[in-house]
Protein backbone atom coordinates (compact mmCIF):
# COMPACT_ATOMS: atom_id res chain seq x y z
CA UNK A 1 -7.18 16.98 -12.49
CA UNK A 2 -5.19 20.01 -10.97
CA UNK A 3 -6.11 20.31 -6.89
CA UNK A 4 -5.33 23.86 -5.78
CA UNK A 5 -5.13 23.88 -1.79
CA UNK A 6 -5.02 27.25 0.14
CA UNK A 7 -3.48 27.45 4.04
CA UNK A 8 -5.61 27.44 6.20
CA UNK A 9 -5.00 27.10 10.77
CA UNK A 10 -8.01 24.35 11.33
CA UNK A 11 -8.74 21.52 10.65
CA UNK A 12 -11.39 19.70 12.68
CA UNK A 13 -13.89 16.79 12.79
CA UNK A 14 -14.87 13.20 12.84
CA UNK A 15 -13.96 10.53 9.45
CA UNK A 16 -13.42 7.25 8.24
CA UNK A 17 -11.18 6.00 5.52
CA UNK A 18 -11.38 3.59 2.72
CA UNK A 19 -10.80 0.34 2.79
CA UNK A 20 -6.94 -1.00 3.19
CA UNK A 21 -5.85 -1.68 -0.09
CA UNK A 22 -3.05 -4.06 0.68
CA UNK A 23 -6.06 -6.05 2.57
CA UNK A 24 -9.01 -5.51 -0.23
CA UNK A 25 -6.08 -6.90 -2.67
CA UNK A 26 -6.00 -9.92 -0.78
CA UNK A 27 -9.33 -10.13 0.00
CA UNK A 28 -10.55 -10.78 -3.68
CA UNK A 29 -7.32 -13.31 -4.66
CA UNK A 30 -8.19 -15.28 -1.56
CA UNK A 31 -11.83 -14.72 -2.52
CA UNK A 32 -11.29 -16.05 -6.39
CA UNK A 33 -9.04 -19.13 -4.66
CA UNK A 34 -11.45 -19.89 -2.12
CA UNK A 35 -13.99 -22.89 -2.49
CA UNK A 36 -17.45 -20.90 -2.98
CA UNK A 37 -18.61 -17.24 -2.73
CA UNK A 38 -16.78 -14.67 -0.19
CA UNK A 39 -18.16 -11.70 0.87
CA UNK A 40 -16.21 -9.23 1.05
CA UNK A 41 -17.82 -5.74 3.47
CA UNK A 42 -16.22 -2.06 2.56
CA UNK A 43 -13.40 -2.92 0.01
CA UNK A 44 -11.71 -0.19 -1.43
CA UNK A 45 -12.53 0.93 -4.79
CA UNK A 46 -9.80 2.70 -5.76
CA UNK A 47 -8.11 2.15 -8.87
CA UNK A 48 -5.44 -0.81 -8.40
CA UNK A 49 -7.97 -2.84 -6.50
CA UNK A 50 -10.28 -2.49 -9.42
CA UNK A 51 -7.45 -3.82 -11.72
CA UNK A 52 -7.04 -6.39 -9.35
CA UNK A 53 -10.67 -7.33 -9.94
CA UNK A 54 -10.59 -6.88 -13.28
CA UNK A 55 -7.87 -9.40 -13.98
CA UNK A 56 -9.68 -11.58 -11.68
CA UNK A 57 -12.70 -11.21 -13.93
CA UNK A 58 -10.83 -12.14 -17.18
CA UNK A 59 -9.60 -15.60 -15.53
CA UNK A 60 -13.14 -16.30 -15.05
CA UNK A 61 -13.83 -15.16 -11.62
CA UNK A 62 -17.26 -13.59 -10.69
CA UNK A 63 -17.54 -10.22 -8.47
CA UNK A 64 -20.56 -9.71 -7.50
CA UNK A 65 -22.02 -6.30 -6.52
CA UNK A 66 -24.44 -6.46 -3.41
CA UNK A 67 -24.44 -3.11 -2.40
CA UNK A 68 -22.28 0.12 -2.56
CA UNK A 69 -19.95 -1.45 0.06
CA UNK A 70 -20.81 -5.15 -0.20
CA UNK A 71 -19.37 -7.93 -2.97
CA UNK A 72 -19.45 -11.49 -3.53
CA UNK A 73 -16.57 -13.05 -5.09
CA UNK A 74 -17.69 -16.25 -6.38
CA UNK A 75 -14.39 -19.04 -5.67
CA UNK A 76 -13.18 -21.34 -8.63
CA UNK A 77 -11.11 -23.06 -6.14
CA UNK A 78 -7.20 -22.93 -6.99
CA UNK A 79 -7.18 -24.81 -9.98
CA UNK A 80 -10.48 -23.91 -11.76
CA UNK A 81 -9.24 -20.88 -12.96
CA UNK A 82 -9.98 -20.01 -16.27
CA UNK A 83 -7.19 -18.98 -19.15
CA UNK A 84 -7.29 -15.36 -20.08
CA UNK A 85 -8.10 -14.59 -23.20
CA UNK A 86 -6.33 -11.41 -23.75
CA UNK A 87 -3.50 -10.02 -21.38
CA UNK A 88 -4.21 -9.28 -17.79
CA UNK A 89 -4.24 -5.47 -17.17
CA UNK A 90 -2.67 -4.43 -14.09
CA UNK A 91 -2.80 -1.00 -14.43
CA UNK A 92 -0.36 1.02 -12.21
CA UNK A 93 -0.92 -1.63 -9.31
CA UNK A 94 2.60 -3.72 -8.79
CA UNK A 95 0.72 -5.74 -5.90
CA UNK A 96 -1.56 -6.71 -8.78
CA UNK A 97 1.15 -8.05 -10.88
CA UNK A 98 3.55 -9.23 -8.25
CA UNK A 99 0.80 -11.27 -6.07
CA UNK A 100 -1.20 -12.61 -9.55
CA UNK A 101 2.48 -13.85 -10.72
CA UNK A 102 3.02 -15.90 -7.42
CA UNK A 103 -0.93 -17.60 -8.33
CA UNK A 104 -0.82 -17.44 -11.99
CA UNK A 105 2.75 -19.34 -11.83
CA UNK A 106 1.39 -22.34 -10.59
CA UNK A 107 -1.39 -22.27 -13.42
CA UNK A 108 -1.93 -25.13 -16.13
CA UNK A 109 -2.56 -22.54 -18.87
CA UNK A 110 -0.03 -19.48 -20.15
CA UNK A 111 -0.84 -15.97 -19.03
CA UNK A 112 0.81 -12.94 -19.35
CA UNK A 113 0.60 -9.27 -17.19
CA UNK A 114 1.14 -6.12 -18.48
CA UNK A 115 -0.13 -2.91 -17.19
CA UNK A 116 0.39 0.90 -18.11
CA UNK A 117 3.82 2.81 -18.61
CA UNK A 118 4.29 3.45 -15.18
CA UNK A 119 3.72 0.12 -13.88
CA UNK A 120 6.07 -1.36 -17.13
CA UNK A 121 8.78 1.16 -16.17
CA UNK A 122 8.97 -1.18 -12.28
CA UNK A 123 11.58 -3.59 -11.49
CA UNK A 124 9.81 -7.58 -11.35
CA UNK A 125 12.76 -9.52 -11.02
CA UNK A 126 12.28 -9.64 -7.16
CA UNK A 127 9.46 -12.20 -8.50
CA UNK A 128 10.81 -13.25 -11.57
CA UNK A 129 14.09 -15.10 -9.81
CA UNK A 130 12.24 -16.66 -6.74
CA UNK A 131 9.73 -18.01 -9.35
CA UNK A 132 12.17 -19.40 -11.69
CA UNK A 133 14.10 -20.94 -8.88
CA UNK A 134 10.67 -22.75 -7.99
CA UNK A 135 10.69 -23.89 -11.56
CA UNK A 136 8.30 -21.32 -12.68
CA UNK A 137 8.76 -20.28 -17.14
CA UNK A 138 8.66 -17.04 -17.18
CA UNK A 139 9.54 -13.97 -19.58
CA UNK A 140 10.32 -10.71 -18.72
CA UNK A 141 12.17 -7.76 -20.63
CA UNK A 142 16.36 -7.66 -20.15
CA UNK A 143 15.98 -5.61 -17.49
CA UNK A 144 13.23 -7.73 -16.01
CA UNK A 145 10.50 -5.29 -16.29
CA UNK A 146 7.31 -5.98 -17.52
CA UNK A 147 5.16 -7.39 -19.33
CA UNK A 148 5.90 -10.96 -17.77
CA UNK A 149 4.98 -13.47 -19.98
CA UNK A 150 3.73 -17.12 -17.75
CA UNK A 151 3.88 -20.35 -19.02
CA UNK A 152 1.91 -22.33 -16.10
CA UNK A 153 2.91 -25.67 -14.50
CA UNK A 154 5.15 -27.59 -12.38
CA UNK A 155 6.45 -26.22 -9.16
CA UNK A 156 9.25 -26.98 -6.60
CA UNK A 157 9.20 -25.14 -3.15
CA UNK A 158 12.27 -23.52 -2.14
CA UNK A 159 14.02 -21.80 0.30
CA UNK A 160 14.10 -18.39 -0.23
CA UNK A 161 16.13 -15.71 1.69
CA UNK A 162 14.60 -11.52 0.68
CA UNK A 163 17.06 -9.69 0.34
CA UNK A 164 14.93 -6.56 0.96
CA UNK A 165 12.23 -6.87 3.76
CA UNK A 166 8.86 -6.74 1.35
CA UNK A 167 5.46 -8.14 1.44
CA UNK A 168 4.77 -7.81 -2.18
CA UNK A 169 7.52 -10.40 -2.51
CA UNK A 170 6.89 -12.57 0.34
CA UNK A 171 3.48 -13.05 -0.78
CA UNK A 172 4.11 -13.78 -4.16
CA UNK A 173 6.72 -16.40 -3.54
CA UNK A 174 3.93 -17.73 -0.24
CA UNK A 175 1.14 -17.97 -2.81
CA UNK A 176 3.39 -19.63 -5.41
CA UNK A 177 3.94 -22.11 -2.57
CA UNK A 178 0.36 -23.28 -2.38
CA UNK A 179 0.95 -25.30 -6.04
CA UNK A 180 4.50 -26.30 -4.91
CA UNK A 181 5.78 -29.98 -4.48
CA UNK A 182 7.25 -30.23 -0.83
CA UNK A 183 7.78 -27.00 1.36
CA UNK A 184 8.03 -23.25 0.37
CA UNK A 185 10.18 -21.39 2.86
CA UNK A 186 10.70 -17.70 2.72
CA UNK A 187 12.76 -15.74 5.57
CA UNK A 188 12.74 -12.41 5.82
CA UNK A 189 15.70 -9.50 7.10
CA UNK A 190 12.88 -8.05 9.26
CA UNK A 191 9.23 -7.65 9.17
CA UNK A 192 7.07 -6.64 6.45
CA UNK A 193 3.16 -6.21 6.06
CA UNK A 194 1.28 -10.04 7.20
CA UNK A 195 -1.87 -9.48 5.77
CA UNK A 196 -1.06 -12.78 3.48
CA UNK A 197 -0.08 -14.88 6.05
CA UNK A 198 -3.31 -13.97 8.27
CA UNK A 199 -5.54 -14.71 5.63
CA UNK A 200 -4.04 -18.01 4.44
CA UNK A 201 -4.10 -19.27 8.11
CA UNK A 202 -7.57 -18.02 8.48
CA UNK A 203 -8.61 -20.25 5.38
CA UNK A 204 -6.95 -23.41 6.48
CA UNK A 205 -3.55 -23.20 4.98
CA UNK A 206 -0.86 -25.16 6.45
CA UNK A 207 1.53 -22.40 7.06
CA UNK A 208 4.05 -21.84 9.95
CA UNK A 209 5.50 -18.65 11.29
CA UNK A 210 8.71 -18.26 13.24
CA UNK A 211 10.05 -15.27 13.90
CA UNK A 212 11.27 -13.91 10.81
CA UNK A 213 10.82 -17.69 8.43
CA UNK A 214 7.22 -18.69 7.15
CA UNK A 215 6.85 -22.00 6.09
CA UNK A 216 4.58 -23.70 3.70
CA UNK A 217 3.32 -27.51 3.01
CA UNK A 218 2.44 -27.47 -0.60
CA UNK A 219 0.65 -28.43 -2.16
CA UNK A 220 -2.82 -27.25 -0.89
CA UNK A 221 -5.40 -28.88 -1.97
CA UNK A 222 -8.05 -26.09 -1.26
CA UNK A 223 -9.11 -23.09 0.59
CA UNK A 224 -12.44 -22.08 2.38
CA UNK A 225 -14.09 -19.57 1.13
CA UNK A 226 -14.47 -16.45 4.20
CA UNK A 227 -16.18 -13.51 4.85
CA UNK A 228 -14.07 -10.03 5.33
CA UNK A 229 -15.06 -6.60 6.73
CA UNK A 230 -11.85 -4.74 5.60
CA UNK A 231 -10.55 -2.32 7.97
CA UNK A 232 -10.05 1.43 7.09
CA UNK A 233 -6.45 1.87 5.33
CA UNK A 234 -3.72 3.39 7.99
CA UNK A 235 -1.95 5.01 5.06
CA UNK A 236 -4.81 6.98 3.42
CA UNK A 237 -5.45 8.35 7.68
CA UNK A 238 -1.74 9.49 7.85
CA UNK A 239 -2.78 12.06 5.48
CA UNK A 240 -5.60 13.64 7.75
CA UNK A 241 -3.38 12.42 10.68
CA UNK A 242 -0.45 14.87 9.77
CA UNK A 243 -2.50 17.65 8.75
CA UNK A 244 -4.45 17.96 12.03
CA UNK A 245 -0.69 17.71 13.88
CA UNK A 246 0.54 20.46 11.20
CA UNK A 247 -2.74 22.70 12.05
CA UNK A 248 -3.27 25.39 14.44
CA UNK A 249 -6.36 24.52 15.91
CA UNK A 250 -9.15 21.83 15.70
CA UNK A 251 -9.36 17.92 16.44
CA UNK A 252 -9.65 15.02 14.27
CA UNK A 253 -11.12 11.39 15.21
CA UNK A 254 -10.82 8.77 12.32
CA UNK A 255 -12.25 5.67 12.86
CA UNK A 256 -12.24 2.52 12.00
CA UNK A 257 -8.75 2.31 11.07
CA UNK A 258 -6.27 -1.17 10.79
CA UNK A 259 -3.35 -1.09 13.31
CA UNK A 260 -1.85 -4.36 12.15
CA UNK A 261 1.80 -4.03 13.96
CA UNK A 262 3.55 -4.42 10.84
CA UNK A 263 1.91 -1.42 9.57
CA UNK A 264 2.10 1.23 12.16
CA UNK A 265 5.43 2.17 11.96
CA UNK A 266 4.53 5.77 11.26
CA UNK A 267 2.39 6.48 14.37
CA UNK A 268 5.39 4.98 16.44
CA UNK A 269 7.72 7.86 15.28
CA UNK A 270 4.82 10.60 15.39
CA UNK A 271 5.20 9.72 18.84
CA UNK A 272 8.81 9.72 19.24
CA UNK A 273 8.50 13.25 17.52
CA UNK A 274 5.86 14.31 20.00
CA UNK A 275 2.59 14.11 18.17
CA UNK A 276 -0.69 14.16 20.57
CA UNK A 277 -2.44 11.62 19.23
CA UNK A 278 -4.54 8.32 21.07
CA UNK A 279 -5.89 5.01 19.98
CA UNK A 280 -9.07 4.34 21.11
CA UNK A 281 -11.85 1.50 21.30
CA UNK A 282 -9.16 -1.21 19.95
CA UNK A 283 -10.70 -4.12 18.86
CA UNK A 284 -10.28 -6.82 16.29
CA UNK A 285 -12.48 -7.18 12.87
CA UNK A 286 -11.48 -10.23 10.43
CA UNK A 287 -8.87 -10.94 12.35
CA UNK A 288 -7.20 -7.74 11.65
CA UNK A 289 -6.43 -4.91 14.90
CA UNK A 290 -8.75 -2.17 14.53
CA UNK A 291 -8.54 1.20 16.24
CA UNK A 292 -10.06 4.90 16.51
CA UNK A 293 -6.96 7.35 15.91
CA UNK A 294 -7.16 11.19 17.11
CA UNK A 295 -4.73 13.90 16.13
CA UNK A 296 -4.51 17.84 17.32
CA UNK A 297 -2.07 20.22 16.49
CA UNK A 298 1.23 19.76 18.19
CA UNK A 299 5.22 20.85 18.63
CA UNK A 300 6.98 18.17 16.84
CA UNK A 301 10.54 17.31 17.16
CA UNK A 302 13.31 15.81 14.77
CA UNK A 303 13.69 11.59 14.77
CA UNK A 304 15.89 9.02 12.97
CA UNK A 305 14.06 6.39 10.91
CA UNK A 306 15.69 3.19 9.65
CA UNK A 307 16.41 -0.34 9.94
CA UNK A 308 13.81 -2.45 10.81
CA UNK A 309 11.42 0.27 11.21
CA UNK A 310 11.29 0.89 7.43
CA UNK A 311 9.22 -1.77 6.23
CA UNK A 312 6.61 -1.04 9.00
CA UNK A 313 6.17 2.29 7.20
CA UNK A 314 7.33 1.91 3.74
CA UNK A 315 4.31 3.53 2.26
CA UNK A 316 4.38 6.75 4.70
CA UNK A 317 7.81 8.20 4.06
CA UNK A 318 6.50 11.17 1.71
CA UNK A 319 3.89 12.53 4.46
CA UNK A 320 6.66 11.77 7.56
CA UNK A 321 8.95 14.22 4.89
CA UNK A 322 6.38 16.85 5.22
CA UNK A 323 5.87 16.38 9.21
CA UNK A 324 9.58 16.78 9.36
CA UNK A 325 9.43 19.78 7.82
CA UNK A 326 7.83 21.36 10.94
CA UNK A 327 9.62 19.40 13.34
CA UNK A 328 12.40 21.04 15.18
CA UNK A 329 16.08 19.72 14.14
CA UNK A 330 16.80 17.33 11.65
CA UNK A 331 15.11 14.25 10.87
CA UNK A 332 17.31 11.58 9.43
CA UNK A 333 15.87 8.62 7.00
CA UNK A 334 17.93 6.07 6.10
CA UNK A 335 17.64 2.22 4.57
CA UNK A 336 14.21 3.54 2.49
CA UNK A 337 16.20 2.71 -1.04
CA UNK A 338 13.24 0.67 -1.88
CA UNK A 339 11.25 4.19 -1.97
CA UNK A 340 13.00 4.47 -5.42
CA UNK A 341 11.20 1.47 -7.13
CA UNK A 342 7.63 2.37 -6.45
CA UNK A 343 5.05 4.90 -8.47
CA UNK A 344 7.69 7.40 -8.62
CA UNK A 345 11.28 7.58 -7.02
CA UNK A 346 9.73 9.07 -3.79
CA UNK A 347 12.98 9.89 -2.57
CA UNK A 348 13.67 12.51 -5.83
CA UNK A 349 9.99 12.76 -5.90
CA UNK A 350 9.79 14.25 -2.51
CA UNK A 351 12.78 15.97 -2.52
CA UNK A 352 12.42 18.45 -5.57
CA UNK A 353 8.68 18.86 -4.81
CA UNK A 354 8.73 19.86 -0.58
CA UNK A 355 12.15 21.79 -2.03
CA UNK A 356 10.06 23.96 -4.61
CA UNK A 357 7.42 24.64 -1.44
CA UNK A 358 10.87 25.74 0.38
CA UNK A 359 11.75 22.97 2.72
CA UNK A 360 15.01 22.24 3.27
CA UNK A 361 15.40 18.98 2.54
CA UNK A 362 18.62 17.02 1.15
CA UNK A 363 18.54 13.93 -1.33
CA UNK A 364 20.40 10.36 0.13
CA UNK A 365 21.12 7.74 -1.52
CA UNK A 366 18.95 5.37 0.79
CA UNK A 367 16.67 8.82 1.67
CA UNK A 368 16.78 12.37 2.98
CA UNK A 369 17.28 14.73 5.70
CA UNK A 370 15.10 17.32 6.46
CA UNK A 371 15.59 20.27 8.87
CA UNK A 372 13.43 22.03 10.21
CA UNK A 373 10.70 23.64 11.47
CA UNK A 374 10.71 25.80 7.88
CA UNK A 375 7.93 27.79 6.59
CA UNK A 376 6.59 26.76 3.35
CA UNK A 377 5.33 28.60 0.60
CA UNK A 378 2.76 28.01 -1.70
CA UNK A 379 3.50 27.08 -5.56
CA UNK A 380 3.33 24.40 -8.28
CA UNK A 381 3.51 21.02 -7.40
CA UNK A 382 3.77 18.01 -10.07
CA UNK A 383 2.33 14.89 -8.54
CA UNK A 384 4.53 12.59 -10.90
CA UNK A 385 1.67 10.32 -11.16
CA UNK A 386 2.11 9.14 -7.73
CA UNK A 387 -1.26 8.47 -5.35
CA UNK A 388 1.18 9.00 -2.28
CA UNK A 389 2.90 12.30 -3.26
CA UNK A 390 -0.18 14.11 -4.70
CA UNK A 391 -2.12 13.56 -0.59
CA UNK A 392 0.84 14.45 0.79
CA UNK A 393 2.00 18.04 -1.34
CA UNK A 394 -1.90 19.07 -0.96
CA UNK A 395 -1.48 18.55 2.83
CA UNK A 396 1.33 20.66 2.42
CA UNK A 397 -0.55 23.43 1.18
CA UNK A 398 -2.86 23.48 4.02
CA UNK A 399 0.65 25.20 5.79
CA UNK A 400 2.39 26.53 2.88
CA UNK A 401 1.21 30.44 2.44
CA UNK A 402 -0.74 31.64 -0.69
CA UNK A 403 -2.00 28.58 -2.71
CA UNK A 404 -0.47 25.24 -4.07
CA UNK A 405 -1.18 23.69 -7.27
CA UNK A 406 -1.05 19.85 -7.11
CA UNK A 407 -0.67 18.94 -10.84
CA UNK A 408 -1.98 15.92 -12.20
CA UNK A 409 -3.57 14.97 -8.87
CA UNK A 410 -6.45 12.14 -10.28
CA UNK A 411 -4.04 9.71 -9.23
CA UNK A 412 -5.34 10.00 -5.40
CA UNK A 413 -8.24 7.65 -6.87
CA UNK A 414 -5.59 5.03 -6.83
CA UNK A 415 -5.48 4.15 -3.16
CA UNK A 416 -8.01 6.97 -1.73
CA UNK A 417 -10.89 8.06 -4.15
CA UNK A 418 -13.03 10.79 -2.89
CA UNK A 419 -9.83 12.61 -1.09
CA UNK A 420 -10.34 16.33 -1.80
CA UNK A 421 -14.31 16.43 -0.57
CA UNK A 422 -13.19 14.52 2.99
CA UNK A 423 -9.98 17.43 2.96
CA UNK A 424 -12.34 19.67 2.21
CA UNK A 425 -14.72 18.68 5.25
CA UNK A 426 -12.29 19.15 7.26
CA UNK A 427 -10.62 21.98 6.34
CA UNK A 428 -13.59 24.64 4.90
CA UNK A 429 -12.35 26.80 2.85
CA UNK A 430 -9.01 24.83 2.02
CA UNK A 431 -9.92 23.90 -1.17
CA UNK A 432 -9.79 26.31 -4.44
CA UNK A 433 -14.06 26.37 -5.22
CA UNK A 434 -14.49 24.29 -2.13
């Protein structure tokens, strides 16, 4: 699917977003782990939570469909889980495959996870070496990509030091932990995403935060099964977020939307950069911060991102690229090298596509200045398969002049499905046909 975007000054209205998919991920692993059915209330569906719940599915977990927005994952507890017969798919999801390594580890039965080109192209031995150091058997290619081949059994807990603040990894070694003899500790260099750690307090785990170190008594005998309402996802709003700051007139009000701390790194510097936005009616829902979020068109300025700020906002660096493209001066992102192991290199990714709209915007090892404010102009755009760059170059032909092609643009289903009707909405006349 090709997504052909026209400039246009407003954009204008009231939304809500899909479900977070870092929390809907968790959601159905804790669900399948959990003793009993959870219910789990406005999940996303995009496509790497359904591989999620397809592999799930395979190792003999039911989902059950209630209603459009409504399932029932039906618990094995953590060791009824069945062998797969065939190998578990992960698609183009590396939460999928990281967090199902961390559980399937601990396993009595051999498994192995594989997923499509994209996803076998992705660096694993962030897992692989915590999980072998826990005792884990597992087989990976030379370069430690997948597939990553699982023989089941005995594990040690460990300490474990990141070297790279990351919740993918945190979890994975956390949920390893729950099948390990004596305690798992992992410490991280700053914060990173805590959805895990919520949810395995919330079902009884015996896990202890301080500061930066989580600790672990393993084994666990069991988890309770819980009901979830998962909160809208903060990165599919930045999207709408930045384009109603980018427009020239109109107001936007999503609601509904997860402000977890460790995840709203973005809106801090949109307000360091002078973006009018508000929280409103903040409340909490499954334990989770919830929030309405309003955006109108404003005068940005330039800011410096790094440090520990990265991880709060690791997924938002290709929409804060565009922002800074409008911004006035030169906005500075450094210590984002980890943008160059996800669906694409985002920092190349980003670079040659805002370059062929006419930003000015240089390449860094560890990621890119871009100065600005600089008019854009409409043009070709190759998503490189990437859910995150495809929202964020059609955003950027809501500004560019003339029209922008977004090729290859079906990967927004990934995280957001349904993307181009809401842009639409809010933006008549935006959208080629629309």
């Amino acid at each position: 699917m090709d997504l052909t975007v026209r400039a246009t000054p407003r954009l204008a209205g009231e939304t809500t977003v899909p479900g977070d998919k870092s929390i809907t991920h968790r959601a159905l692993l804790f669900g399948a782990m959990g003793d009993g059915p959870s219910r789990i209330w406005d999940h996303l569906e995009g496509g790497d939570c359904r591989a999620t719940m397809a592999c799930l599915e395979r190792l003999g977990i039911v989902v059950e469909r209630v209603a459009e927005a409504e399932i029932i994952v039906h618990g094995r507890g953590l060791r009824g889980w069945r062998p797969p017969a065939a190998p578990l798919d992960c698609g183009r999801s590396g939460t999928t495959m990281r967090l199902l390594a961390g559980l399937l580890a601990g396993q009595s039965f051999p498994s192995v996870l594989t997923g499509d080109a994209q996803l076998l192209g992705r660096p694993m031995g962030r897992v692989v070496e915590p999980l072998r150091r826990m005792g884990a058997r597992i087989r990976a290619t030379e370069e430690n990509s997948p597939p990553l081949e699982i023989d089941g059994g005995s594990l040690q807990g460990v300490r474990y030091e990141l070297p790279v603040a990351s919740a993918q990894v945190k979890s994975c070694v956390l949920l390893a932990g729950l099948y390990a003899q004596g305690p798992t500790v992992v410490v991280e260099p700053a914060p990173s995403r805590d959805h895990t750690e919520r949810m395995l307090r919330a079902r009884g785990a015996p896990l202890e935060s301080r500061g930066f170190e989580h600790t672990l008594a393993g084994p666990v005998e069991r988890l309770s099964a819980l009901d979830i309402r998962v909160p809208g996802d903060l990165s599919s709003a930045a999207y709408l977020l930045v384009a109603a700051l980018l427009a020239r007139e109109g107001r936007l009000v999503v609601r509904g939307v997860s402000v977890n701390p460790t995840r709203t790194g973005l809106l801090s510097v949109l307000n360091r950069m002078g973006a009018r936005m508000t929280l409103q009616n903040l409340r909490s829902e499954g334990g989770e911060p919830v929030a309405d979020l309003s955006a109108e068109p404003s005068t940005l300025r330039a800011a410096e991102v790094g440090g520990d700020l990265v991880p709060r906002m690791i997924d938002e660096f290709p929409i804060l690229a565009l922002a800074a493209t409008q911004a006035e001066g030169v906005t500075r992102v450094r210590d984002a090298a980890e943008l160059r192991v996800k669906e694409s290199d985002r920092i190349s990714a980003i670079v040659g596509e805002l370059s062929a709209l006419g930003a000015h915007i240089q390449e860094r090892p560890d990621g890119f200045n871009v100065h600005g404010p600089t008019p854009l102009h409409g043009g070709p755009v190759h998503s490189h398969g990437d859910h995150r760059l495809a929202m964020t170059l059609a955003v950027a032909g809501l500004v560019a002049s003339g029209s922008t092609r977004v090729q290859h643009a079906e990967c927004v289903a990934d995280s957001y499905p349904g993307f181009e009707r809401v842009l639409g909405d809010l933006a008549p006349g935006a959208l080629e046909g629309g």
